[in-house]
Protein backbone atom coordinates (compact mmCIF):
# COMPACT_ATOMS: atom_id res chain seq x y z
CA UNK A 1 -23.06 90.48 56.99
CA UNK A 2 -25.53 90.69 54.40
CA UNK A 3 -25.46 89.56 50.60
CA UNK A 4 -26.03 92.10 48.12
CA UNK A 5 -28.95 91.64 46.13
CA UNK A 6 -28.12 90.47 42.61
CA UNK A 7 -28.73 92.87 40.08
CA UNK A 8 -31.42 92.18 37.56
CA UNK A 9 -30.96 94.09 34.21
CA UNK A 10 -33.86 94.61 31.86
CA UNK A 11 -33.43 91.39 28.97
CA UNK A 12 -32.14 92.52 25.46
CA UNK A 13 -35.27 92.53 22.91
CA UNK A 14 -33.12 90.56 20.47
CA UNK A 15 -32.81 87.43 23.07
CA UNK A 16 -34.70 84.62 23.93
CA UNK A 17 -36.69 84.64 27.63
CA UNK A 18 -36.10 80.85 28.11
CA UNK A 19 -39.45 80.90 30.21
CA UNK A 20 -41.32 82.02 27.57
CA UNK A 21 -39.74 80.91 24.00
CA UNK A 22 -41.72 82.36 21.19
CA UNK A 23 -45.04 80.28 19.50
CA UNK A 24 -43.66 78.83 16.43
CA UNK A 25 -44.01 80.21 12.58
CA UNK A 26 -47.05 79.70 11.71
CA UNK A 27 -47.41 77.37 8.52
CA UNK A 28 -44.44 75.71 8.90
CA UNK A 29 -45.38 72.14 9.70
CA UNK A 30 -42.48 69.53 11.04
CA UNK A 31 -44.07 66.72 8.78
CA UNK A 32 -43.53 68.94 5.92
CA UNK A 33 -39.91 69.42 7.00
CA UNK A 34 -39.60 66.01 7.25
CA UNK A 35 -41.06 64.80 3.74
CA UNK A 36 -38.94 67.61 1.78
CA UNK A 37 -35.41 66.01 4.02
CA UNK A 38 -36.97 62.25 3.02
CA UNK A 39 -37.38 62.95 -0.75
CA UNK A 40 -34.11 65.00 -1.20
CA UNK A 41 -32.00 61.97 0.36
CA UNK A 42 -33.66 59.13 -1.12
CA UNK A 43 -33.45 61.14 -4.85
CA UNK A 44 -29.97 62.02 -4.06
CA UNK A 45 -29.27 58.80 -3.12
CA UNK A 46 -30.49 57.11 -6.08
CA UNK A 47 -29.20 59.56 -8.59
CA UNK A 48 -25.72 58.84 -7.47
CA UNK A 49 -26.40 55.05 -8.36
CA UNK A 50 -27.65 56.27 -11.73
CA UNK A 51 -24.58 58.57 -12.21
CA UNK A 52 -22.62 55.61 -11.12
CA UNK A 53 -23.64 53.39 -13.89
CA UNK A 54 -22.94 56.08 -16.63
CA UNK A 55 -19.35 56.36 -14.91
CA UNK A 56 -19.09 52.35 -15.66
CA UNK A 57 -20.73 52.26 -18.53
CA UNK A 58 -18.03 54.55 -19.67
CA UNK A 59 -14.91 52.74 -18.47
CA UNK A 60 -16.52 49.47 -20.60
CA UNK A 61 -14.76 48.99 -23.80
CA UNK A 62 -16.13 51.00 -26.29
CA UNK A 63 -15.97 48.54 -29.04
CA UNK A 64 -18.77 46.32 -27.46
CA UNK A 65 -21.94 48.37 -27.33
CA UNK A 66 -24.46 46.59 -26.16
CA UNK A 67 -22.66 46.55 -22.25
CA UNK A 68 -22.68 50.22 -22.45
CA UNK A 69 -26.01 51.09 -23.88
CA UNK A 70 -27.02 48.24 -21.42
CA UNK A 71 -26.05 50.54 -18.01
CA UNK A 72 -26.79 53.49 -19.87
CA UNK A 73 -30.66 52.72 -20.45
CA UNK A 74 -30.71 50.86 -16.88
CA UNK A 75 -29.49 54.62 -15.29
CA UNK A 76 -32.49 55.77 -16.55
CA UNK A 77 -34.57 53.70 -15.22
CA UNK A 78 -32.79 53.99 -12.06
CA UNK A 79 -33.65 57.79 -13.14
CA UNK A 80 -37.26 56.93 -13.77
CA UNK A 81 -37.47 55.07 -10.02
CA UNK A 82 -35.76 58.58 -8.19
CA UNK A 83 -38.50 60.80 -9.86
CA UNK A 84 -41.35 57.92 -9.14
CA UNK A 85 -40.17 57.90 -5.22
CA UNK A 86 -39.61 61.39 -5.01
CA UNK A 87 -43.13 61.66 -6.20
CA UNK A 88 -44.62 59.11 -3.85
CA UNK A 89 -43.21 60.95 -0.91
CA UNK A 90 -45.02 63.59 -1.28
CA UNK A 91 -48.22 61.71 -2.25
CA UNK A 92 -48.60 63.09 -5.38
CA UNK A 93 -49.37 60.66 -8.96
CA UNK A 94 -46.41 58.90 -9.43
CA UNK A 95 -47.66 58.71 -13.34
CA UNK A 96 -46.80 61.91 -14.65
CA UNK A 97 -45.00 63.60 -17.13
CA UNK A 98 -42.49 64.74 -14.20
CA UNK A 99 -41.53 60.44 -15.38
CA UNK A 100 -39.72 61.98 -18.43
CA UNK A 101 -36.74 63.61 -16.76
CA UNK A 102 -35.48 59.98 -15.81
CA UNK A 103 -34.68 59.67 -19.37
CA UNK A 104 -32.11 62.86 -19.33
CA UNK A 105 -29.05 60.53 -17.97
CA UNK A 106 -29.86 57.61 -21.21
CA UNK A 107 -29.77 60.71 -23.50
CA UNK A 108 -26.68 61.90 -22.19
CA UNK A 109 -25.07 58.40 -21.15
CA UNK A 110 -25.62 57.81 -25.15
CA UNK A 111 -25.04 61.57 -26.08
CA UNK A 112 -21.58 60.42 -24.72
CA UNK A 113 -20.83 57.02 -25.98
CA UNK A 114 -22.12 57.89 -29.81
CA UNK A 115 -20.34 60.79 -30.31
């Protein structure tokens, strides 16, 4: 008895030959990939800590000021340091103007509290 030959069909053009996977994209470098992931988690991660001090700086009594403004101007600095790493990551100037958008969460923590 004899086994019957298997029967090969032509591959699909839309799938993969795992023997001979496609060159990759050209221009798309995995360092690249990797400093875009680094920058977005470490500014993420550092803008929550800003957002976090508005949020207390807001549950402080409002009759004491100085706390508040306190946490509020400290966010932005916080702010300043997310832009600055962000920056640095990339190896671009960490002095530039790109500096000033750490002070949007002091303008708005005391947008907030001043009202």
């Amino acid at each position: 008895m004899t086994t019957p030959e298997p029967v090969t069909r032509p591959r699909r053009r839309h799938l993969i030959d795992p023997a001979n996977p496609p060159p990759p994209p050209s221009g798309v470098s995995l360092g690249r990939v990797q400093q875009w992931v680094l920058s977005v988690l470490a500014t993420t991660t550092i803008l929550h800590l800003t957002f976090g001090l508005l949020l207390a700086a807001w549950t402080i009594d409002q009759d004491d000021l100085v706390p508040v403004v306190g946490l509020e101007v400290i966010a932005g600095v916080f702010a300043m340091i997310a832009v600055a790493v962000a920056r640095a990551i990339h190896r671009r100037p960490v002095l530039s103007p790109w500096l000033l958008l750490g002070v949007l969460p002091t303008l708005l923590g005391l947008a907030v509290t001043l009202r």
